[in-house]
Protein backbone atom coordinates (compact mmCIF):
# COMPACT_ATOMS: atom_id res chain seq x y z
CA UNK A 1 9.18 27.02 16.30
CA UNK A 2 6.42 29.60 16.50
CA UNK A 3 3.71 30.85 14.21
CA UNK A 4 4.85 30.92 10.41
CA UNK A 5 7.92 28.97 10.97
CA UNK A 6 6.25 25.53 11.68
CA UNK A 7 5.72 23.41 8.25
CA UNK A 8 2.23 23.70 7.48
CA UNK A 9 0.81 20.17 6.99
CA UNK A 10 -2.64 19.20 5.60
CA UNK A 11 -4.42 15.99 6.18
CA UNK A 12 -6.72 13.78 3.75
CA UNK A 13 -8.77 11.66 5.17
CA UNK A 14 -10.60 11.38 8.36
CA UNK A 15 -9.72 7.60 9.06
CA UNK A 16 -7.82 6.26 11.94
CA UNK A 17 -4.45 6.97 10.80
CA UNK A 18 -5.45 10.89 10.40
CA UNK A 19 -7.40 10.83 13.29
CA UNK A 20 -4.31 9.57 15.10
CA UNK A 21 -1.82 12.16 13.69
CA UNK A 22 -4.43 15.01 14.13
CA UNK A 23 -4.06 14.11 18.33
CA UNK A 24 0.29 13.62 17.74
CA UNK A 25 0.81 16.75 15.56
CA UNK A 26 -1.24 18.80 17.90
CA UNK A 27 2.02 19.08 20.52
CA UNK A 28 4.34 19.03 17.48
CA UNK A 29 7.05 21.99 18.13
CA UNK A 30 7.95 21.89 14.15
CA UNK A 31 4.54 21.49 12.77
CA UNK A 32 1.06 22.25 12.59
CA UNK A 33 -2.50 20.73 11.05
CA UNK A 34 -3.30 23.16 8.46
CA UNK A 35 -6.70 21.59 7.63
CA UNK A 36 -8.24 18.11 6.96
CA UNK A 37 -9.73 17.41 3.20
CA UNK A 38 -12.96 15.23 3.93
CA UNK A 39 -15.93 14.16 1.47
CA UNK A 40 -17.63 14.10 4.62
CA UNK A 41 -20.48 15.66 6.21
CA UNK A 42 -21.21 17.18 9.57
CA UNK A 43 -19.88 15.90 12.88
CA UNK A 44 -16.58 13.16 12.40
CA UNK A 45 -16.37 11.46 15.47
CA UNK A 46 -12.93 10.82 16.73
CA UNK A 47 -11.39 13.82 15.03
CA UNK A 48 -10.34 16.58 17.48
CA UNK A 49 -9.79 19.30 15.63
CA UNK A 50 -11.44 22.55 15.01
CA UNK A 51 -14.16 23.17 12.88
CA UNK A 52 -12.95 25.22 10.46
CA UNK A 53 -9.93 23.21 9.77
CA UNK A 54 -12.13 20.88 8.00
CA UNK A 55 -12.52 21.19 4.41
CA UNK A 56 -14.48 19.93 1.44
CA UNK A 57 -12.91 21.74 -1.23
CA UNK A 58 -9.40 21.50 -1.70
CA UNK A 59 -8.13 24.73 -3.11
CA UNK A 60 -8.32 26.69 0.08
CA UNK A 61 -6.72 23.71 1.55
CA UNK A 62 -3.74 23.67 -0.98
CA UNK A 63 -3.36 27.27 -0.50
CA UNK A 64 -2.44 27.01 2.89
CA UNK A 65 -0.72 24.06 3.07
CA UNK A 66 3.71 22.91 2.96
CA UNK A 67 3.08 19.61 2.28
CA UNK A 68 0.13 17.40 2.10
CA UNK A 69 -0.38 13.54 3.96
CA UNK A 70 -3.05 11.29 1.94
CA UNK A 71 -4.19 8.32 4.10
CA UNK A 72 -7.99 7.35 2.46
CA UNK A 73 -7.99 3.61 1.55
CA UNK A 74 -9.30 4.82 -1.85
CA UNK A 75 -7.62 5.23 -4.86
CA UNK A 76 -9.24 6.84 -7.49
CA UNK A 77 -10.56 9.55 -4.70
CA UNK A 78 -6.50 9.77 -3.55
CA UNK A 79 -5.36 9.54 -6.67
CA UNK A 80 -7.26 12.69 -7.92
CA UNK A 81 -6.45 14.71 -5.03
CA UNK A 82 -3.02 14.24 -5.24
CA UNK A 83 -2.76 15.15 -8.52
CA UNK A 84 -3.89 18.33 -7.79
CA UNK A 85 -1.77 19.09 -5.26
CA UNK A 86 1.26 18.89 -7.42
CA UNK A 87 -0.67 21.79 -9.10
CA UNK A 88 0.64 23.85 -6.04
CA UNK A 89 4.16 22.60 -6.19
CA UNK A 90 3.36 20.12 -2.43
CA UNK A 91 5.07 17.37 -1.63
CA UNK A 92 2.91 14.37 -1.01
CA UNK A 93 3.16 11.96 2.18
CA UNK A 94 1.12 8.93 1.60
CA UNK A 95 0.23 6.15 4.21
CA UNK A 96 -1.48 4.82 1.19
CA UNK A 97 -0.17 1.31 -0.01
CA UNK A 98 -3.50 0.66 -1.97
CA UNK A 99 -3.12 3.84 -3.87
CA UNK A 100 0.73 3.71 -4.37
CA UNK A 101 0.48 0.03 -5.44
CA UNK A 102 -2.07 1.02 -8.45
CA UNK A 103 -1.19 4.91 -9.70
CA UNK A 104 2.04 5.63 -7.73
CA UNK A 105 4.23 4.80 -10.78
CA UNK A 106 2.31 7.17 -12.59
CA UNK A 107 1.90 9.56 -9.42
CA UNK A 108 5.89 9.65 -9.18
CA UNK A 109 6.33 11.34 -12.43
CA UNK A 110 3.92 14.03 -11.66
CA UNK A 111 5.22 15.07 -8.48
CA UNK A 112 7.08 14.56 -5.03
CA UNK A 113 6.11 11.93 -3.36
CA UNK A 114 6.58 8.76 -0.97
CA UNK A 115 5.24 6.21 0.88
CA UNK A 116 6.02 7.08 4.91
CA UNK A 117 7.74 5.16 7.32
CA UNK A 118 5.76 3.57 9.80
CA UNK A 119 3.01 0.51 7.68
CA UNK A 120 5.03 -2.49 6.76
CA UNK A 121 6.81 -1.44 3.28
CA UNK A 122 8.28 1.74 4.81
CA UNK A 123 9.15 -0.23 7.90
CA UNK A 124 10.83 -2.61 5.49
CA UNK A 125 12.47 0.27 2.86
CA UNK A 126 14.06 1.63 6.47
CA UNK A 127 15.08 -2.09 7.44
CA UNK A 128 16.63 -2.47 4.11
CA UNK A 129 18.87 0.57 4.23
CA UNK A 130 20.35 -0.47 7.65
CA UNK A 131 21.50 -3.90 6.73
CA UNK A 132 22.86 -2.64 3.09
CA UNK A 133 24.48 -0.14 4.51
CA UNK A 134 26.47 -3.16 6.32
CA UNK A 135 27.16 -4.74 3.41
CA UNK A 136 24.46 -7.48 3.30
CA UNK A 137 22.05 -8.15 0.32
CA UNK A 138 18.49 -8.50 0.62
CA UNK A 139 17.16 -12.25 -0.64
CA UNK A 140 13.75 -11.70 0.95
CA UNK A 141 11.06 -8.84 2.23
CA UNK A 142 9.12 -10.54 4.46
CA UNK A 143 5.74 -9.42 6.32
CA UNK A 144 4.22 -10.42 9.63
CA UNK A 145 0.61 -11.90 9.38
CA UNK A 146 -1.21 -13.29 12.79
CA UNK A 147 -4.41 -14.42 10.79
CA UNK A 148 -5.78 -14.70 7.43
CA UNK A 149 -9.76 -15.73 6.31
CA UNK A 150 -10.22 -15.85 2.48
CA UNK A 151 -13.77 -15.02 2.88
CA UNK A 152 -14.58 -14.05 6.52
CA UNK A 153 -18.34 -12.90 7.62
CA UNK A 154 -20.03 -9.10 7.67
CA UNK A 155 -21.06 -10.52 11.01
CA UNK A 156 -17.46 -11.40 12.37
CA UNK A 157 -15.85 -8.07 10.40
CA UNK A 158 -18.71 -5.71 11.97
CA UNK A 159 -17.71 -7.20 15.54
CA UNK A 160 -14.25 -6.25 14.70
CA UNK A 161 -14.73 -3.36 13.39
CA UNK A 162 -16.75 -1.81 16.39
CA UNK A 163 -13.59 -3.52 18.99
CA UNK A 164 -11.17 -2.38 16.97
CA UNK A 165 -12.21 1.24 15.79
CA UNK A 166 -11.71 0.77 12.57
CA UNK A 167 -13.77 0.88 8.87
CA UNK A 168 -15.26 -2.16 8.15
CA UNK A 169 -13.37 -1.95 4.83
CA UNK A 170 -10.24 -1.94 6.62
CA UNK A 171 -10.42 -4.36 9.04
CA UNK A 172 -11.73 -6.77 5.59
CA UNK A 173 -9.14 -6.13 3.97
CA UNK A 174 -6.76 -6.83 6.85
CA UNK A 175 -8.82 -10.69 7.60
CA UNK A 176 -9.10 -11.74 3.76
CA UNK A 177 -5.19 -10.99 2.94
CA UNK A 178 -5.75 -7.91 0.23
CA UNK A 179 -3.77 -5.64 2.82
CA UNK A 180 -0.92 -8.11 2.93
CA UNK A 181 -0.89 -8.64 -0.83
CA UNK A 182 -1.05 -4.86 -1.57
CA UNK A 183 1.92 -4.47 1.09
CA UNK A 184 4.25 -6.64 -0.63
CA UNK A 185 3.31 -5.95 -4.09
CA UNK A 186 4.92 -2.53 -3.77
CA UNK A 187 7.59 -3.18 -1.60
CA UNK A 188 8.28 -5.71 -4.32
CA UNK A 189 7.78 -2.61 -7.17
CA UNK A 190 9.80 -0.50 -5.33
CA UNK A 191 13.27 -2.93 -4.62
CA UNK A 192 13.10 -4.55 -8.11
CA UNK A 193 12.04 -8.30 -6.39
CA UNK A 194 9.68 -10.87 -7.59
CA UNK A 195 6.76 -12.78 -6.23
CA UNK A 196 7.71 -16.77 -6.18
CA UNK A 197 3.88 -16.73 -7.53
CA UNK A 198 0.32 -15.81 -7.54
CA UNK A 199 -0.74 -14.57 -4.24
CA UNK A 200 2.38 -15.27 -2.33
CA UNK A 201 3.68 -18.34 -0.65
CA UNK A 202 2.38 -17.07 2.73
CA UNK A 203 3.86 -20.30 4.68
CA UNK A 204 1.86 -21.22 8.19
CA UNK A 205 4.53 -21.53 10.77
CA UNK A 206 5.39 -21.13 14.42
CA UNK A 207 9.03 -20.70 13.61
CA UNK A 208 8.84 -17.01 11.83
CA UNK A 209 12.98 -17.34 11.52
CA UNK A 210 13.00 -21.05 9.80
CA UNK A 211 9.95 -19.98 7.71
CA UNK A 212 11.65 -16.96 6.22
CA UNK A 213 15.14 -19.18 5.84
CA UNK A 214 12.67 -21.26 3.42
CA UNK A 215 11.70 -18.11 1.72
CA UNK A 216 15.26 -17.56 0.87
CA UNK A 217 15.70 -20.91 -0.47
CA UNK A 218 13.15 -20.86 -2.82
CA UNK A 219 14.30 -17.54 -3.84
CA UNK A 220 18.03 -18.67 -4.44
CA UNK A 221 16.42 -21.40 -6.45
CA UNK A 222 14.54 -18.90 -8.21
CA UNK A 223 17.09 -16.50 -8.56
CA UNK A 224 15.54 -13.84 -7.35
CA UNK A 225 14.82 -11.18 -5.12
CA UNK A 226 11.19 -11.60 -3.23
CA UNK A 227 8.66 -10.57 -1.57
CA UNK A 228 5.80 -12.43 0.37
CA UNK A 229 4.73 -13.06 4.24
CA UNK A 230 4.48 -15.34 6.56
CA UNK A 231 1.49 -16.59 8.80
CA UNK A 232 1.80 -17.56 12.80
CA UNK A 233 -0.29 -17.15 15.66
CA UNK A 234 3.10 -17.45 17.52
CA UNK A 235 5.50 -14.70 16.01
CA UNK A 236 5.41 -11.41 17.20
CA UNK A 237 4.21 -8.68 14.89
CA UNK A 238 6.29 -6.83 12.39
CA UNK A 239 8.82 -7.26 9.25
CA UNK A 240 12.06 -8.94 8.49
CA UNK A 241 14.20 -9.36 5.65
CA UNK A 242 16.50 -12.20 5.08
CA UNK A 243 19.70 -11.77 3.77
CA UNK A 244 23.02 -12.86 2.39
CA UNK A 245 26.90 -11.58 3.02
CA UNK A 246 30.09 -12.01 1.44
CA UNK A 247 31.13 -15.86 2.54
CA UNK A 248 34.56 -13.84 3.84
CA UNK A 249 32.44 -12.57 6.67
CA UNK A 250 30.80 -15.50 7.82
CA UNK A 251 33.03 -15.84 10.73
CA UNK A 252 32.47 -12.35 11.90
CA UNK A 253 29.24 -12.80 11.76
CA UNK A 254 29.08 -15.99 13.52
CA UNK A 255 31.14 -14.30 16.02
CA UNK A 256 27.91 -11.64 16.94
CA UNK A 257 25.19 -14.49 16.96
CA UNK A 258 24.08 -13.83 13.22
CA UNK A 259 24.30 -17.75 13.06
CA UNK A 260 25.80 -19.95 10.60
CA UNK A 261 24.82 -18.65 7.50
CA UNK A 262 24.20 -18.14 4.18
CA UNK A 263 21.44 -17.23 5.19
CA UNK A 264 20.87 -13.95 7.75
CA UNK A 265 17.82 -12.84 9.36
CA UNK A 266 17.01 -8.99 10.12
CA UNK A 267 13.67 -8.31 12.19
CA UNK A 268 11.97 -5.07 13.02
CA UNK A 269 10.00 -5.92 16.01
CA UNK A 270 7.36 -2.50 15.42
CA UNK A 271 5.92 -0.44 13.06
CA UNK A 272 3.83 2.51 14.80
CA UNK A 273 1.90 4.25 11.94
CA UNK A 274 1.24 7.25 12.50
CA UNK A 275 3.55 7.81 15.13
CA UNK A 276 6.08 7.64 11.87
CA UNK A 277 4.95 10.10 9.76
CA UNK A 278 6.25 13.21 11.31
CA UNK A 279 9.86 11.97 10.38
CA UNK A 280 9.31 11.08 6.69
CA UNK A 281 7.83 14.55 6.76
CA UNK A 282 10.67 16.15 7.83
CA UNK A 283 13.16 14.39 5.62
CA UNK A 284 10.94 15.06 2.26
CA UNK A 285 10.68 18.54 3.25
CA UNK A 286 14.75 18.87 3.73
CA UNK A 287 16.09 16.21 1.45
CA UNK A 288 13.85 15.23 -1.32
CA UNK A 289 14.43 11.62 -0.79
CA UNK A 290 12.30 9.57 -1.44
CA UNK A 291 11.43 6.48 0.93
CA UNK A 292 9.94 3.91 -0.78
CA UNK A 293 7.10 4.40 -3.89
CA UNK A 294 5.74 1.45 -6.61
CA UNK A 295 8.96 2.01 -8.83
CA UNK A 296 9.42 3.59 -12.56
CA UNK A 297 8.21 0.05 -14.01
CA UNK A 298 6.62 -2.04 -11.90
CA UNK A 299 6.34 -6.03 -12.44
CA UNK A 300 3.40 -6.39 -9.88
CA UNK A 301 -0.01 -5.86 -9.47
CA UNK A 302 -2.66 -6.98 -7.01
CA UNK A 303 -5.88 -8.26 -9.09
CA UNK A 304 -10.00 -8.72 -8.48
CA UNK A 305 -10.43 -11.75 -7.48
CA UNK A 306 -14.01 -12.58 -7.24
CA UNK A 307 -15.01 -14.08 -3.52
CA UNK A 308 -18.54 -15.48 -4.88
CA UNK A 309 -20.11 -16.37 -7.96
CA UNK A 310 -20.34 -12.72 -9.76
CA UNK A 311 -23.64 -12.90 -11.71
CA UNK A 312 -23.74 -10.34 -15.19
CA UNK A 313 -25.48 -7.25 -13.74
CA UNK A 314 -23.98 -7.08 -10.27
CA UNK A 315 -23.03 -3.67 -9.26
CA UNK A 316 -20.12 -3.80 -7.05
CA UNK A 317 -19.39 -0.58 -4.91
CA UNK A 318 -15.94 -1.46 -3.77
CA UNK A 319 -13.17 -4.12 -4.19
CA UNK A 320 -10.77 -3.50 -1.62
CA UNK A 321 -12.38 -4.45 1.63
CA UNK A 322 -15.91 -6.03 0.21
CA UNK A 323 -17.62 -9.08 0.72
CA UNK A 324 -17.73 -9.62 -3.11
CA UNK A 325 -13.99 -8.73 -3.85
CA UNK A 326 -10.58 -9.57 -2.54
CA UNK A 327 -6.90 -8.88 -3.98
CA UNK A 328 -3.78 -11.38 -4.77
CA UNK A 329 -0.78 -10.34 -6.28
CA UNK A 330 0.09 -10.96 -9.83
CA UNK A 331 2.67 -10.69 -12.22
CA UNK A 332 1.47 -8.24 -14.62
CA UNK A 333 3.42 -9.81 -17.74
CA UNK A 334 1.29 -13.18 -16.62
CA UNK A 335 -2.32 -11.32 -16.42
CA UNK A 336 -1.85 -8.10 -18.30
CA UNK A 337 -5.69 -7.47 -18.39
CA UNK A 338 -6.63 -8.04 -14.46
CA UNK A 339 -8.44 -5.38 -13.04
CA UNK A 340 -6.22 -4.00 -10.12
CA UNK A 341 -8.24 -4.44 -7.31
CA UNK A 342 -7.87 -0.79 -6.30
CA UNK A 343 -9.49 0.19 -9.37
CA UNK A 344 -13.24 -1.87 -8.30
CA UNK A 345 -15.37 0.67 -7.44
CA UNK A 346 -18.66 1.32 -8.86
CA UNK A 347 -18.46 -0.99 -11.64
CA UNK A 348 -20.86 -3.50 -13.23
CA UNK A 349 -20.53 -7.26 -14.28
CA UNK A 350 -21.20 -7.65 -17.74
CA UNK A 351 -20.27 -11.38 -17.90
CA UNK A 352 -20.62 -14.05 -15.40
CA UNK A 353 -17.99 -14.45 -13.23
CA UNK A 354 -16.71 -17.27 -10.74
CA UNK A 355 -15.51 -17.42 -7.78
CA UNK A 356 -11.75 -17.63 -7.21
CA UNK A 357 -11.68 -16.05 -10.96
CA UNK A 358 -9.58 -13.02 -11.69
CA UNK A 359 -11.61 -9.81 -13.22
CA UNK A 360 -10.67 -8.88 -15.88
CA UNK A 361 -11.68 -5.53 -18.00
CA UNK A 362 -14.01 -7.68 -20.05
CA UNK A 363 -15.37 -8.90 -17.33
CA UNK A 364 -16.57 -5.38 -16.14
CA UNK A 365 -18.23 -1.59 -17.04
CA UNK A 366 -15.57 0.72 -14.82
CA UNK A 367 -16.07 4.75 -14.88
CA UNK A 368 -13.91 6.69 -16.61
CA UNK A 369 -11.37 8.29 -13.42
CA UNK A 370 -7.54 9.78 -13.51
CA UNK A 371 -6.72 6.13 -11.26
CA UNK A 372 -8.18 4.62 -14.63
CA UNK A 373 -5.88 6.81 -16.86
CA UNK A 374 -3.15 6.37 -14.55
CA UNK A 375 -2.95 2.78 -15.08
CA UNK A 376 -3.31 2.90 -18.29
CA UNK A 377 -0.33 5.05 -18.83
CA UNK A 378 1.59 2.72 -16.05
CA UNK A 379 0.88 -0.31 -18.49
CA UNK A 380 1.67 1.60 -21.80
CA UNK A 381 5.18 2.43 -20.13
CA UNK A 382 5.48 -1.24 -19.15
CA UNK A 383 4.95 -1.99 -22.68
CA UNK A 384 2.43 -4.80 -22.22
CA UNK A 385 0.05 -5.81 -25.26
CA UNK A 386 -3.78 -5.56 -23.35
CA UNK A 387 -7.15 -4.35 -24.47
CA UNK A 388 -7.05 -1.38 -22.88
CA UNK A 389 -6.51 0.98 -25.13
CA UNK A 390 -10.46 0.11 -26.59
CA UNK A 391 -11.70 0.72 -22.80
CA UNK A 392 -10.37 3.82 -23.19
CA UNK A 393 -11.59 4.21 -26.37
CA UNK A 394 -14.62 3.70 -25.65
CA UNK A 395 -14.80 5.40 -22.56
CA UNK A 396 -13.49 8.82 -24.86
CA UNK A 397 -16.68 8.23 -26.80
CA UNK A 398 -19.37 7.73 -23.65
CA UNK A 399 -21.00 11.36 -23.67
């Protein structure tokens, strides 16, 4: 393709998963950068791309613009530009769990848009076509963990950070388990499952196959669908899914090494980021399917928990990421006032809170945003009695 006939994408965010796709779509025969939407200033190091493809404003970047990819880390900043890009009729590519898993219910009804292929819960939605599509019924969406610290160090996370080349927000988020939890809370939104409870069983194993055959007892027991992750130093990274068949197929499934059943384990050894994107891309643009979002009514949230005492007065900049804040999921019919964790930014305490506590909106002074609104409309669908409509309420009134 030459010129006018390659799709027009533009980029938000300047993090490592645009930087990454900036280098990829750069000797893309179908498609080209159209700009990058920043909130930053002046030189953004790692970012190879000219000049004046970098924006600030997004109406010029709209304008010129097939179809927009969001990949910030921040949802009420995401959550605000997307809207407005439904303004101008573009589809929206997200590799954006923590802003799908707190206004993409909302999001969905206001435009096109999915989570891409290529993080765990597109990685998963792809995994769980194949196998249906062979007759076999997902029991359990499993995730891949290699490491998990509650309430690691700024010292350790900075280290990381700098070795790994990426935002000390992100690679916090990845140690203290919010990542995981936000991962599986929408992949469990999005395929009707449960969670077997509060944060997730997370099982510590060297045998990733046994571990997720125990995952699919306690979900028979259950009966339900679930999702949660495992935890090895051992296993190799990636997602699985474990699964059940007709019992009139066990012996043709025995007969190509699925094993002995009832239980059947599907693993997809890689997930490549943004390597993936380009594809989900192309299929939005030419089917309008969607891959995998947080559902019309979602069950699940990921809440505020508070890593250290939480004194009234605290002003806490950010949840996801912080050394004062990390996520768990939830059922939201079990803690219908939590504050989503995705929603913790720039608020203040107003009453003492401990550690290991869930925040709740009493708990806190949050800014008015369209994330804010969004949720609130996402829990007014969902029908669930909370005190939010005097937040808002009193939020209408603030001058």
């Amino acid at each position: 393709m030459e010129g006018d006939d390659k799709i027009k994408v533009g980029l938000v965010g300047t993090g490592w998963i645009i930087r990454g796709l900036v280098k990829l779509l750069s000797g893309n025969k179908e498609m080209t950068i159209s700009g990058v939407l920043t909130r930053r200033q002046g030189v953004i190091n790692g970012l190879e791309i000219a000049k004046e493809l970098v924006f600030q404003s997004p109406e010029k970047f709209f304008s010129k613009s097939d179809i927009i990819v969001v990949s910030t880390g921040d949802p009420i900043y995401s959550t605000a530009v997307i809207f407005e890009a439904f303004k101008y009729n573009l589809p929206v590519v997200t590799m954006d769990a923590d802003t799908m898993v707190t206004t993409g219910t909302w999001l969905s009804k206001q435009g096109l848009i999915t989570e891409s292929n290529g993080d765990q819960p597109g990685c998963l939605a792809i995994l769980r076509k194949e196998i249906m599509e062979m007759g076999f019924e997902p029991l359990v969406y499993g995730n891949i963990k290699g490491f998990r610290n509650l309430n690691p160090t700024a010292d350790d996370m900075s280290y990381w950070a700098l070795k790994q080349g990426y935002s000390l927000n992100s690679v916090t988020s990845f140690t203290d388990g919010t990542k995981v939890q936000i991962e599986q809370a929408l992949v469990a939104n999005a395929f009707d499952a449960g969670i077997s409870k509060q944060g997730m069983e997370g099982f510590e194993t060297e045998d990733f196959v046994n571990s997720g055959f125990m995952l699919a007892d306690l979900a028979s027991q259950s009966g339900l669908v679930i999702s949660d992750y495992i935890l090895s130093k051992s296993a190799p990274p990636g997602v699985f899914i474990v699964s059940t068949h007709r019992e009139s197929m066990r012996t043709e499934l025995q007969t190509y090494k699925m094993g002995d059943g009832p239980y059947y384990h599907h693993y997809k050894p890689a997930h490549l980021c943004f390597f993936e994107i380009p594809g989900t891309i192309k299929r939005l643009l030419e089917t309008k399917e969607v891959l995998i979002n947080n559902g019309q009514h979602p069950s699940i949230s990921v809440a505020a928990i508070a890593k250290r005492k939480l004194d009234k007065g605290d002003f806490i900049l950010n949840g996801i990421g912080s050394f004062d804040i990390r996520g768990e999921a939830v059922r939201i019919c079990e803690e219908p006032n939590h504050v989503p964790v995705g929603l913790m930014q720039n608020v203040v305490i107003k009453e003492n809170v401990e550690a290991g506590q869930i925040i709740t909106f009493s708990d806190i002074d949050i800014p008015r945003s369209m994330a804010l609104t969004a949720w609130n409309e996402t829990l007014k669908d969902q029908k669930v009695n909370i005190e939010f409509d005097l937040i808002v309420e009193k939020l209408n009134n603030q001058p």
